[in-house]
N, C-alpha and C. Protein backbone atom coordinates (compact mmCIF):
# COMPACT_ATOMS: atom_id res chain seq x y z
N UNK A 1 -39.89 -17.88 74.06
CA UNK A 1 -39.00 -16.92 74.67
C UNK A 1 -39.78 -16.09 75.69
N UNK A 2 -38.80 -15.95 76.77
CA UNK A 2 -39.58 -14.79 77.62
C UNK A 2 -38.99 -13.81 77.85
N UNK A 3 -40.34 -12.90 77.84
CA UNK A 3 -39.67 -11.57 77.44
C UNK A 3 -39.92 -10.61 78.34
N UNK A 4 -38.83 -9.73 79.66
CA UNK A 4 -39.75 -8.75 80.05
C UNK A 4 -39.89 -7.82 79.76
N UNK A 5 -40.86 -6.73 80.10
CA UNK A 5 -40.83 -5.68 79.55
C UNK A 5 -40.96 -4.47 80.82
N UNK A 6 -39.48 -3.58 81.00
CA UNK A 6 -39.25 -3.31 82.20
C UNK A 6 -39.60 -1.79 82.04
N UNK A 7 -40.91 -1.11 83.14
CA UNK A 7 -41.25 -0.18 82.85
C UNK A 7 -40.06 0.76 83.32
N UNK A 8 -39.52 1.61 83.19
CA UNK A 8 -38.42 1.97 83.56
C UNK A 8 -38.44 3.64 84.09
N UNK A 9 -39.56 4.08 84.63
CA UNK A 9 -39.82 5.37 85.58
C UNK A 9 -40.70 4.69 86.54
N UNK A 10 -40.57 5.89 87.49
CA UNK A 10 -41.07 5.20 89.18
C UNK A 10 -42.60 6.53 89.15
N UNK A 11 -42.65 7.45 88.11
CA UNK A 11 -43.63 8.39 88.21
C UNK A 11 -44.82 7.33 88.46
N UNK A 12 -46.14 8.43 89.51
CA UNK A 12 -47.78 7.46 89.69
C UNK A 12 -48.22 7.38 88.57
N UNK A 13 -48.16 8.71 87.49
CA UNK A 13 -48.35 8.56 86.23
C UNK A 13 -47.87 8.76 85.03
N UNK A 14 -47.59 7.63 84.42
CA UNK A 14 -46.07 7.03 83.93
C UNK A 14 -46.46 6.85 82.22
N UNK A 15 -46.29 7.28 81.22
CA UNK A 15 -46.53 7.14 79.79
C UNK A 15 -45.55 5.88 79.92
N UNK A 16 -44.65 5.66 80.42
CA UNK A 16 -43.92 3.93 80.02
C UNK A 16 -44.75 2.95 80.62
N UNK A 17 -45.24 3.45 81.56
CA UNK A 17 -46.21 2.28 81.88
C UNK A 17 -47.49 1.93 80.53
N UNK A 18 -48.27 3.01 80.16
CA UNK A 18 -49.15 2.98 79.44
C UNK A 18 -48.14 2.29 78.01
N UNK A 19 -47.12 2.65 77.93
CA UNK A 19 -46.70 1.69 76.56
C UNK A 19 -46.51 0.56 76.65
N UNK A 20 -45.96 0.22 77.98
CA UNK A 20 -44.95 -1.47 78.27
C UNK A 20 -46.52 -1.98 78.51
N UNK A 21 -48.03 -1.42 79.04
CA UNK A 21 -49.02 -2.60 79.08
C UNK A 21 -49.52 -2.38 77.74
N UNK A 22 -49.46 -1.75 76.52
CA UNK A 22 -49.59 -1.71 75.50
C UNK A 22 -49.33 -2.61 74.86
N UNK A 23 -47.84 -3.01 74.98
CA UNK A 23 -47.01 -3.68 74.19
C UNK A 23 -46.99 -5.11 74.82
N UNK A 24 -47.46 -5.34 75.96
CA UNK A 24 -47.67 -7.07 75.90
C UNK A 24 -47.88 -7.56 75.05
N UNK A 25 -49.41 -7.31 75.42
CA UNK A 25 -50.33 -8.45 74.72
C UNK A 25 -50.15 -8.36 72.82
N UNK A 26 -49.18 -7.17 72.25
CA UNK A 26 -49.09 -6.86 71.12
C UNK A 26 -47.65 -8.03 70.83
N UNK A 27 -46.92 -8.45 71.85
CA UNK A 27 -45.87 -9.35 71.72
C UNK A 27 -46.27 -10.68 72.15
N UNK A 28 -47.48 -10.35 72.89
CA UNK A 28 -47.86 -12.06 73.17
C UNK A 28 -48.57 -12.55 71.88
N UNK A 29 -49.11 -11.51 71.18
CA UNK A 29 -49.62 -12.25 70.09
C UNK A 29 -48.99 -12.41 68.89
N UNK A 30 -47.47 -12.29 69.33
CA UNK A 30 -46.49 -12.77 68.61
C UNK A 30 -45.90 -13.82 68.43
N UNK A 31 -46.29 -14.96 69.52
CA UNK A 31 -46.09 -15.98 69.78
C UNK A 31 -44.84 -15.61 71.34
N UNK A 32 -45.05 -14.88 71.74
CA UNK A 32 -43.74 -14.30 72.75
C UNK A 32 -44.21 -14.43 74.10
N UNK A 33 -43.74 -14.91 75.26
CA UNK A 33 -44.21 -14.73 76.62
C UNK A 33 -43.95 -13.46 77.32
N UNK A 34 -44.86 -12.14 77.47
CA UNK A 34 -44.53 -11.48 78.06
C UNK A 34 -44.82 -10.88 79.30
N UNK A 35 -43.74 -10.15 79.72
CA UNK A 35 -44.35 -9.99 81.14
C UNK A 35 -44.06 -8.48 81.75
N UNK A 36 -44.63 -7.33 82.21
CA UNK A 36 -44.45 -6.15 82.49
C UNK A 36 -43.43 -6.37 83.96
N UNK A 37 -42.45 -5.90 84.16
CA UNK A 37 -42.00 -5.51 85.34
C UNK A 37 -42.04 -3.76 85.69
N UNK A 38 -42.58 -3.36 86.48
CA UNK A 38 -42.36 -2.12 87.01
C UNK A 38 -41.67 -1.82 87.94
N UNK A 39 -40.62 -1.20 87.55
CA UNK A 39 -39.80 -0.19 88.98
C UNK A 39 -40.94 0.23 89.72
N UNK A 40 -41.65 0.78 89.59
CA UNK A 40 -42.22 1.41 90.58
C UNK A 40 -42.72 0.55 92.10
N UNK A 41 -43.34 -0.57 91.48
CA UNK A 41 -43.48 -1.66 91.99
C UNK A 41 -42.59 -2.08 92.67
N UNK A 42 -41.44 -2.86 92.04
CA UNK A 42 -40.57 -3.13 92.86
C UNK A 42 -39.97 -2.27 93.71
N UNK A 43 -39.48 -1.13 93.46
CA UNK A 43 -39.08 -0.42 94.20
C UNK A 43 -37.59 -0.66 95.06
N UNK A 44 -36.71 -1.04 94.34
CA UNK A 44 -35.49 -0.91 94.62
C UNK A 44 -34.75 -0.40 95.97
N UNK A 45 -33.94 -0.84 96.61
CA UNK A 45 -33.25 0.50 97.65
C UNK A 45 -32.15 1.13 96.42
N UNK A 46 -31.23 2.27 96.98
CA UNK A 46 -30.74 2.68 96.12
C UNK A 46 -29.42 2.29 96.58
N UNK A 47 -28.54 1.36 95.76
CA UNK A 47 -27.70 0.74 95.66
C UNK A 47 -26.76 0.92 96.78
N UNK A 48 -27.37 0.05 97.53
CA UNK A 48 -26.73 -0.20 99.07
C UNK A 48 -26.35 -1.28 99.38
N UNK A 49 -25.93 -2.71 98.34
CA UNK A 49 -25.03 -3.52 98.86
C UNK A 49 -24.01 -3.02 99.03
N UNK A 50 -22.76 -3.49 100.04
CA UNK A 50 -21.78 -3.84 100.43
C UNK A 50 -20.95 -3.63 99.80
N UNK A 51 -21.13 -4.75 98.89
CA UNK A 51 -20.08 -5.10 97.57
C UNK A 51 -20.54 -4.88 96.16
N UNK A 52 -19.37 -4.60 95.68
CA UNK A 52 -19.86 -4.19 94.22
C UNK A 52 -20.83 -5.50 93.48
N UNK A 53 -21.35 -5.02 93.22
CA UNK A 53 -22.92 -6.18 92.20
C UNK A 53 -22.19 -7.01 91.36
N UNK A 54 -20.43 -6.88 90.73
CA UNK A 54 -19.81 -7.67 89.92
C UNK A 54 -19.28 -8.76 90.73
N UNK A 55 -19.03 -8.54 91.71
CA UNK A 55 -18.69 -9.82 92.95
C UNK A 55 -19.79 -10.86 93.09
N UNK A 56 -21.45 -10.43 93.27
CA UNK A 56 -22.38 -11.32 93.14
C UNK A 56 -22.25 -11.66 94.18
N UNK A 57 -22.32 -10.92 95.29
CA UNK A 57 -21.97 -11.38 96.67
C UNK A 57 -23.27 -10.66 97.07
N UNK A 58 -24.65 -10.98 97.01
CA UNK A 58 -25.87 -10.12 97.36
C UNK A 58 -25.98 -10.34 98.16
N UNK A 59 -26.54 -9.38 99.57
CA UNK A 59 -26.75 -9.30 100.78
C UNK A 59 -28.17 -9.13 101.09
N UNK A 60 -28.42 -8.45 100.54
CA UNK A 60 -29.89 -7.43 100.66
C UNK A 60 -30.82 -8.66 99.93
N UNK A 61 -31.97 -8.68 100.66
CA UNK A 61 -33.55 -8.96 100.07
C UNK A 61 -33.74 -8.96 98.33
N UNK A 62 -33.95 -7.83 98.92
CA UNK A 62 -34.33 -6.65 97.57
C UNK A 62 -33.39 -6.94 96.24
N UNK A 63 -31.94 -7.31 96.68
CA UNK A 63 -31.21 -7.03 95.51
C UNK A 63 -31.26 -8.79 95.00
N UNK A 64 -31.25 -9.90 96.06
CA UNK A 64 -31.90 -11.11 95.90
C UNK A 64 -33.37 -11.32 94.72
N UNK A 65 -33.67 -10.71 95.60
CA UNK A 65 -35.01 -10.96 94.59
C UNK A 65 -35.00 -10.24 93.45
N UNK A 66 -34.91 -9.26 93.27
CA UNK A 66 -34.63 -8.09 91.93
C UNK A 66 -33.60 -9.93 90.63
N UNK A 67 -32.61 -10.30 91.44
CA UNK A 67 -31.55 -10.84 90.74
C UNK A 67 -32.36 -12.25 90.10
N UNK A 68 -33.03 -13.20 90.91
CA UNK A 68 -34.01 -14.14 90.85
C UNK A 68 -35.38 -13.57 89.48
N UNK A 69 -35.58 -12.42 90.04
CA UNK A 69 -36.87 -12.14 88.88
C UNK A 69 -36.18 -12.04 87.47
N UNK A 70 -35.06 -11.57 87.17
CA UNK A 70 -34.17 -10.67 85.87
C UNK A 70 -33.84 -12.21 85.39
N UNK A 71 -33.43 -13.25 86.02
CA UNK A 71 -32.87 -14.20 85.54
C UNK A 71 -33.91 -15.10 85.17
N UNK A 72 -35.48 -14.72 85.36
CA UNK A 72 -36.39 -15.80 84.60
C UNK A 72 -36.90 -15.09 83.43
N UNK A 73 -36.03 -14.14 82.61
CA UNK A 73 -36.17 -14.10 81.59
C UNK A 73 -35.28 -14.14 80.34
N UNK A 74 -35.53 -14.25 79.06
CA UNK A 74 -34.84 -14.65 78.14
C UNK A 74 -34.31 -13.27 77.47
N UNK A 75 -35.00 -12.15 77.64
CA UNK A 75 -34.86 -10.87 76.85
C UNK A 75 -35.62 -9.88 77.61
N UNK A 76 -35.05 -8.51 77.03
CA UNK A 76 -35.26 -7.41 78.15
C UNK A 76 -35.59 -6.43 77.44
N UNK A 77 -37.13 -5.97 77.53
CA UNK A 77 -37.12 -4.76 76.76
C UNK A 77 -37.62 -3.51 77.64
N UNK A 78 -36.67 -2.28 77.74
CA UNK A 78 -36.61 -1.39 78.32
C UNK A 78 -37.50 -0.26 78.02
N UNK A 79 -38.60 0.21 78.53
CA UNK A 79 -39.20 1.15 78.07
C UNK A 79 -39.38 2.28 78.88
N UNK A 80 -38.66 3.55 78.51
CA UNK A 80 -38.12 4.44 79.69
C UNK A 80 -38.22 5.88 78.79
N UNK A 81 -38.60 6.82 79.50
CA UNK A 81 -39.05 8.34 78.77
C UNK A 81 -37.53 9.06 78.76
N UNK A 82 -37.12 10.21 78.19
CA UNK A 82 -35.99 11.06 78.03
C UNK A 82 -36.06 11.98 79.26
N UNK A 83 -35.19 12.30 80.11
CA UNK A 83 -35.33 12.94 81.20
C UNK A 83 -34.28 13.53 80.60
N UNK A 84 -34.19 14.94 80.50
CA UNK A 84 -33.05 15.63 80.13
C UNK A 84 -31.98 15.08 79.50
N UNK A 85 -32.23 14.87 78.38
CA UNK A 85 -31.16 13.93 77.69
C UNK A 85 -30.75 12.61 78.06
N UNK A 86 -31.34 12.32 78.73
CA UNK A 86 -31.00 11.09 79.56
C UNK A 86 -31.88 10.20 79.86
N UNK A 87 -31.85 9.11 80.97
CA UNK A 87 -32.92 8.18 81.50
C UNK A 87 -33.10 8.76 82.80
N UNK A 88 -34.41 7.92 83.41
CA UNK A 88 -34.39 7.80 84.66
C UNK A 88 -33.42 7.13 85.47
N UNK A 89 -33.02 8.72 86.74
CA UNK A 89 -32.15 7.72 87.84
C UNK A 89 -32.90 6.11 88.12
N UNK A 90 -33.94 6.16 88.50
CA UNK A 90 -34.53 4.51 88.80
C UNK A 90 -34.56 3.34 88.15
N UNK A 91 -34.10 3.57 86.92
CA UNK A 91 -33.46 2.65 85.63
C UNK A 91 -31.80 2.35 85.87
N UNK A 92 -31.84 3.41 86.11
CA UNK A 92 -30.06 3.59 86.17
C UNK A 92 -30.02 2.56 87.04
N UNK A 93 -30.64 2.87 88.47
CA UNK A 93 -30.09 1.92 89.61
C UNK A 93 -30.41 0.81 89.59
N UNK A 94 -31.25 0.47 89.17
CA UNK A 94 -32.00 -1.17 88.85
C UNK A 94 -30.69 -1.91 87.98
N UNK A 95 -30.67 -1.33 87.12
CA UNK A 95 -29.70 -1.72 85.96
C UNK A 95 -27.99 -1.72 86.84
N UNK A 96 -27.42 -1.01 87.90
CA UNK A 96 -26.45 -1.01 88.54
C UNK A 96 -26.42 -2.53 89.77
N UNK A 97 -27.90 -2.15 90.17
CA UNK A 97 -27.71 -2.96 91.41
C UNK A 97 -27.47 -4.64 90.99
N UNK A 98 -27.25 -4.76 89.53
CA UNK A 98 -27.11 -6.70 89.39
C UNK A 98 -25.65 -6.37 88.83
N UNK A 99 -25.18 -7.19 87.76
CA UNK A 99 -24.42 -7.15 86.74
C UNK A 99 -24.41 -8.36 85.85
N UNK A 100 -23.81 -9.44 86.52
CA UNK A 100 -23.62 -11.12 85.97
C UNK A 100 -24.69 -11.16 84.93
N UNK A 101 -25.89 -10.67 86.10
CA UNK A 101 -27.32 -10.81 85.01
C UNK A 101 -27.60 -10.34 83.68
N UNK A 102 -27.10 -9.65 83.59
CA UNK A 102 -27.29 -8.55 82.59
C UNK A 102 -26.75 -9.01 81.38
N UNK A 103 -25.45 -9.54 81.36
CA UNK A 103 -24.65 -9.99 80.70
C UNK A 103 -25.14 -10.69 79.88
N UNK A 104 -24.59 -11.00 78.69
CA UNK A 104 -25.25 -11.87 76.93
C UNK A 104 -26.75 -11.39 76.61
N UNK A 105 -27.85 -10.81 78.17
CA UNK A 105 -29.10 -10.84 78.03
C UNK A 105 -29.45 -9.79 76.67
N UNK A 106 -30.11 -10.80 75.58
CA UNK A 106 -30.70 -9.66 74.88
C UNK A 106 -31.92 -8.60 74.80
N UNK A 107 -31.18 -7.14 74.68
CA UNK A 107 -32.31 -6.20 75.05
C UNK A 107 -32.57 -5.58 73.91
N UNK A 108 -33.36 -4.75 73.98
CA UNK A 108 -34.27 -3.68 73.16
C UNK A 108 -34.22 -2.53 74.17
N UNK A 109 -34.48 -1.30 73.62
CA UNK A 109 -35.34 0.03 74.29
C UNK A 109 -36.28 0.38 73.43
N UNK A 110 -37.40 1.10 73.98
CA UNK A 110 -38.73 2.22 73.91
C UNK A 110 -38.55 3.29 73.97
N UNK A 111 -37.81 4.05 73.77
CA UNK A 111 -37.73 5.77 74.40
C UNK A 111 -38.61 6.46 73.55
N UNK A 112 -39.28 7.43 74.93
CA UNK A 112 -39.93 8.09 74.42
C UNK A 112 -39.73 9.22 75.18
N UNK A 113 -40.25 10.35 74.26
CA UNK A 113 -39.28 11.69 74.12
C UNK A 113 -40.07 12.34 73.23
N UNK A 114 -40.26 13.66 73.40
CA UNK A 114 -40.62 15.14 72.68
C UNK A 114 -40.14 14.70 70.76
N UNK A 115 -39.23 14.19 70.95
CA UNK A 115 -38.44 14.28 69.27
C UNK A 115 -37.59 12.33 69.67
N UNK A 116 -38.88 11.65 69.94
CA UNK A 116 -37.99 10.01 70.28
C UNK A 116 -37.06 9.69 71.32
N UNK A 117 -36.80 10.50 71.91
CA UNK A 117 -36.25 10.08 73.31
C UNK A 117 -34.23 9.79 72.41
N UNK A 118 -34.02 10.48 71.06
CA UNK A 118 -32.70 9.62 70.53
C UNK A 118 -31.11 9.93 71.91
N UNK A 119 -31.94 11.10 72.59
CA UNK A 119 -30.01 11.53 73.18
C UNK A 119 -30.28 10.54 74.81
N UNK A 120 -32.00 10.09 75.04
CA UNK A 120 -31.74 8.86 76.65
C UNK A 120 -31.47 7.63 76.04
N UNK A 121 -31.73 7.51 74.89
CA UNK A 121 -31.37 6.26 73.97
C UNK A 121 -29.64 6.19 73.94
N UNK A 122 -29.27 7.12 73.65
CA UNK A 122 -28.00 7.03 73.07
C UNK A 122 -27.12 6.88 74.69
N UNK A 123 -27.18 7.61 75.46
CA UNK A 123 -27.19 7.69 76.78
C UNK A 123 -27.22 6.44 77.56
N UNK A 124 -28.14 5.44 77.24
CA UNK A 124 -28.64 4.09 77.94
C UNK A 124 -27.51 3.27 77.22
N UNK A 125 -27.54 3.48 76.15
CA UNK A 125 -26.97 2.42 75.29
C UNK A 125 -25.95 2.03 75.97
N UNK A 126 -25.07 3.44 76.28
CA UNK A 126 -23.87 3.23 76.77
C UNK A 126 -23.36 2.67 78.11
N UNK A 127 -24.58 2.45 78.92
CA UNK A 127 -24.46 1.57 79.83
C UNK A 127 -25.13 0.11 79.94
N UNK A 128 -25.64 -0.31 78.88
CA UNK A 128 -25.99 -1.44 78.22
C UNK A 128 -24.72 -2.24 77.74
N UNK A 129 -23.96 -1.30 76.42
CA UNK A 129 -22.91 -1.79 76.27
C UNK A 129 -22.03 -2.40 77.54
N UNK A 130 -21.87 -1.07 78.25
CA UNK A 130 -21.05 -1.92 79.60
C UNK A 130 -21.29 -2.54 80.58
N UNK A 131 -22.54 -2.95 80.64
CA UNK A 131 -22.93 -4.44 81.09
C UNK A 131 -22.90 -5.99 80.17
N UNK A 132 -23.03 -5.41 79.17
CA UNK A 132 -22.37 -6.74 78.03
C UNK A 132 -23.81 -7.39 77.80
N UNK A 133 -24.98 -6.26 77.54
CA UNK A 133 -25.80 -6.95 77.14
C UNK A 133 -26.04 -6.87 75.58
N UNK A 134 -26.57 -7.66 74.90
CA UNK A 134 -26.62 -7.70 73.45
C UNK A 134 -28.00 -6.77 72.78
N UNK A 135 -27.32 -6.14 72.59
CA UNK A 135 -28.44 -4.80 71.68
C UNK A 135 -29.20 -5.62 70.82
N UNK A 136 -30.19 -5.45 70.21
CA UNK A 136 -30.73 -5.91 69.32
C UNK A 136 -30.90 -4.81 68.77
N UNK A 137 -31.16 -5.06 66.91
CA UNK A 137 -31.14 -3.98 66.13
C UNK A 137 -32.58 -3.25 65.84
N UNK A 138 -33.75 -3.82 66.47
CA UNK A 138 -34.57 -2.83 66.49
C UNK A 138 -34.88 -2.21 68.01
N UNK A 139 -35.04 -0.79 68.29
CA UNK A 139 -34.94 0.02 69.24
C UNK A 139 -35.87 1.10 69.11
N UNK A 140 -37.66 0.74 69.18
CA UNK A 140 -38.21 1.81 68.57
C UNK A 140 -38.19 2.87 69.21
N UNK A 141 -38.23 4.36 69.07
CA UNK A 141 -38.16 5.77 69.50
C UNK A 141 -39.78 5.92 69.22
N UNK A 142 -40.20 6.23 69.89
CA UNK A 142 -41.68 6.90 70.72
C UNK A 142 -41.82 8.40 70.23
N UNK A 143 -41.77 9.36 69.55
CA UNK A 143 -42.01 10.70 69.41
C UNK A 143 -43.40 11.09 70.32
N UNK A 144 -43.59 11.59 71.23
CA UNK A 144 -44.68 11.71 71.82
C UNK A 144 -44.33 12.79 72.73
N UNK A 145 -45.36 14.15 72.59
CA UNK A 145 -45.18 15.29 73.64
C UNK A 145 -45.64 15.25 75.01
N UNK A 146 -44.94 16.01 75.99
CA UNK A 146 -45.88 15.88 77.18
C UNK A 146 -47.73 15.95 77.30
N UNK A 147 -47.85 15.31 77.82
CA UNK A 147 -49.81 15.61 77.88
C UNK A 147 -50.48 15.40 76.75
N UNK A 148 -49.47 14.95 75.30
CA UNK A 148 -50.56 14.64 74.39
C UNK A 148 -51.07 13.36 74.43
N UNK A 149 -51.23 12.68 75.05
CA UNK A 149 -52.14 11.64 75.39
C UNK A 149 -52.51 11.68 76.87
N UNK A 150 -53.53 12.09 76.97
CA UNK A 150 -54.27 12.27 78.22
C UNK A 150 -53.87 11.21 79.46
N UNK A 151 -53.93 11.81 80.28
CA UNK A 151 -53.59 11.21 81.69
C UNK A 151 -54.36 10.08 82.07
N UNK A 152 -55.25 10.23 81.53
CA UNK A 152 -56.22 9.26 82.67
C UNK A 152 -57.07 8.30 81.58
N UNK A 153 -56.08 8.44 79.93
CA UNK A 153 -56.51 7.45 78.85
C UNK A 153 -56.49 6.35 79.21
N UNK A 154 -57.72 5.74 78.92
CA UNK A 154 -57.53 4.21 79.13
C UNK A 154 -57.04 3.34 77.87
N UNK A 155 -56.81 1.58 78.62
CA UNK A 155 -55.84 1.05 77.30
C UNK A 155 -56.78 1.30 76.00
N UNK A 156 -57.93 1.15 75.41
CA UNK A 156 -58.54 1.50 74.14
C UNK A 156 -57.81 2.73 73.57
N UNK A 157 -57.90 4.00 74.45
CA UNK A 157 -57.54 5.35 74.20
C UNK A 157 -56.07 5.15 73.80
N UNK A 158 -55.33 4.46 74.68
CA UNK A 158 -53.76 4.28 74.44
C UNK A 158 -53.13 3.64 73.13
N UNK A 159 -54.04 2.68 72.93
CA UNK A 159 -53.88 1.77 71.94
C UNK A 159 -53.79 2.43 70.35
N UNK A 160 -55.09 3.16 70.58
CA UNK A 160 -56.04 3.96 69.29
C UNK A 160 -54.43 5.57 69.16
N UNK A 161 -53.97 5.73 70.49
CA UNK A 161 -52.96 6.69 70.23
C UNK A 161 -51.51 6.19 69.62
N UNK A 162 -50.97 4.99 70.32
CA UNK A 162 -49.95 4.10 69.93
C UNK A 162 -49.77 3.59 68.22
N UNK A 163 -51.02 3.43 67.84
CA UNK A 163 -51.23 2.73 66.46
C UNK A 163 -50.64 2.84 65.61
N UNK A 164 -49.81 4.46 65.47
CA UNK A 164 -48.86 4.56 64.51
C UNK A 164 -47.40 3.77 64.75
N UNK A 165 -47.55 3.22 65.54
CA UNK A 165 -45.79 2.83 66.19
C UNK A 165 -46.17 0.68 65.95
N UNK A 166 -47.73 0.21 65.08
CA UNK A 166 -47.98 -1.00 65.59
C UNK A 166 -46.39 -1.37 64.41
N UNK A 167 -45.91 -0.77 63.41
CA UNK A 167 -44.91 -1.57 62.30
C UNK A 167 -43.58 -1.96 63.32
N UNK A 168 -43.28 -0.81 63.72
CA UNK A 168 -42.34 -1.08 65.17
C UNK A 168 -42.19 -2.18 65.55
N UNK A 169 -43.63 -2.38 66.37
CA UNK A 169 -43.75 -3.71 67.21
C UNK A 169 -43.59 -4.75 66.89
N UNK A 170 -44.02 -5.06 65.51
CA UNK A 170 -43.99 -6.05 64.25
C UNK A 170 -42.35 -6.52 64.38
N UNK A 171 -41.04 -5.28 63.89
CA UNK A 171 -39.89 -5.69 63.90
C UNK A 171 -39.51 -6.05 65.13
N UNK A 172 -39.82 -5.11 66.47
CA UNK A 172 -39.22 -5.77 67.48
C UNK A 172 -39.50 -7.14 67.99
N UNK A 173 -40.51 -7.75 67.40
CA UNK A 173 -41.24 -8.93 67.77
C UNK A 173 -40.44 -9.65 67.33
N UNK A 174 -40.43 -9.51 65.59
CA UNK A 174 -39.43 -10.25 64.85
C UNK A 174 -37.90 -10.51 64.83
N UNK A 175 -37.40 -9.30 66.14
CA UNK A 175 -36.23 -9.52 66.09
C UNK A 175 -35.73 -10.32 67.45
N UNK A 176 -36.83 -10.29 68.50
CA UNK A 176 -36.94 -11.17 69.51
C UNK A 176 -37.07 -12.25 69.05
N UNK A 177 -37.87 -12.99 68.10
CA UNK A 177 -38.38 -14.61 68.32
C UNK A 177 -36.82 -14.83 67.25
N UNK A 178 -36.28 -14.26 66.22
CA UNK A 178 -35.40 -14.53 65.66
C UNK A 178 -34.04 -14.34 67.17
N UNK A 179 -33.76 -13.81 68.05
CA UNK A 179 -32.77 -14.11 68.84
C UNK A 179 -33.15 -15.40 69.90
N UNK A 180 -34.22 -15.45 70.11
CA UNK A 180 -34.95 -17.17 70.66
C UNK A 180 -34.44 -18.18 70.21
N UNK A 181 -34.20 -18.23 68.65
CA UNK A 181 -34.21 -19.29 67.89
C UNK A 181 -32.47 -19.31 67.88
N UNK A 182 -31.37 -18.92 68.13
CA UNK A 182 -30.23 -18.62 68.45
C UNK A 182 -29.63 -19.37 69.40
């Protein structure tokens, strides 16, 4: 199965980034193919086709290629911080600018948040649901404060901070290769 793992803030310095490269190689050695995508990276326009994304009538580059990358994978795991109760706009729009794609794809989220990220979780969900992608039942929540893991930690440092969350990874692993086998 392949799996991406979509960093889901556009910040230079991004705690979803430090988790989604965390969490590769912790799913590749699950037997899982994974692969980090970053918004930041890609870098999106902000939803400026034409036509609504449910028509699948793509015009734009950007929304071409965005649609081509999403569709060489098997599963989608979202890892995105709580912005005021909520997600990042740059998740939002990524997640707007396809649709077709999205659809049956099974996902996961990461939120992480002061107290688990539960109200951008609950928040996302609901536009997950209405893309018709298939939740999977593990969705780990991140409890993690601003600045308590240093800025400029490297992956050892990240890893050695993450460690309490490795049982997590364990189920979400297990609940990926069990929707593979489906």
């Amino acid at each position: 199965m392949k799996v991406a793992i979509l960093v889901g803030s556009n910040r230079q310095v991004s705690l979803s980034r430090k988790v989604a490269r965390w969490l590769r190689p912790l799913l590749e050695k699950k037997g899982l193919d994974a692969e980090v995508l970053d918004l930041a990276e890609i870098n999106l326009p902000w939803l400026d086709e034409p036509e609504l994304p449910a028509a699948g009538l793509y015009q734009l580059e950007a929304t071409k290629t965005w649609s081509t990358m999403v569709q060489e994978f098997d599963a989608m795991v979202i890892v995105f911080p709580q912005y005021n109760w909520g997600y990042p706009a740059v998740l939002k729009n990524a997640l707007d600018t396809l649709y077709s794609e999205w659809q049956g794809m099974p996902v996961a989220t990461v939120a992480i948040g002061s107290h688990g990220g539960f109200q951008g979780e609950l928040a996302l969900s609901l536009v997950l649901q209405g893309l018709k992608m298939k939740r999977l039942a593990v969705n780990p929540r991140l409890s993690i404060k601003p600045d308590e893991l240093a800025r400029d930690a490297d992956e050892a440092e990240s890893a050695a901070f993450l460690a309490p969350y490795l049982d997590d990874v364990d189920l979400l692993a297990k609940a990926l290769q069990e929707e593979g086998r489906k």
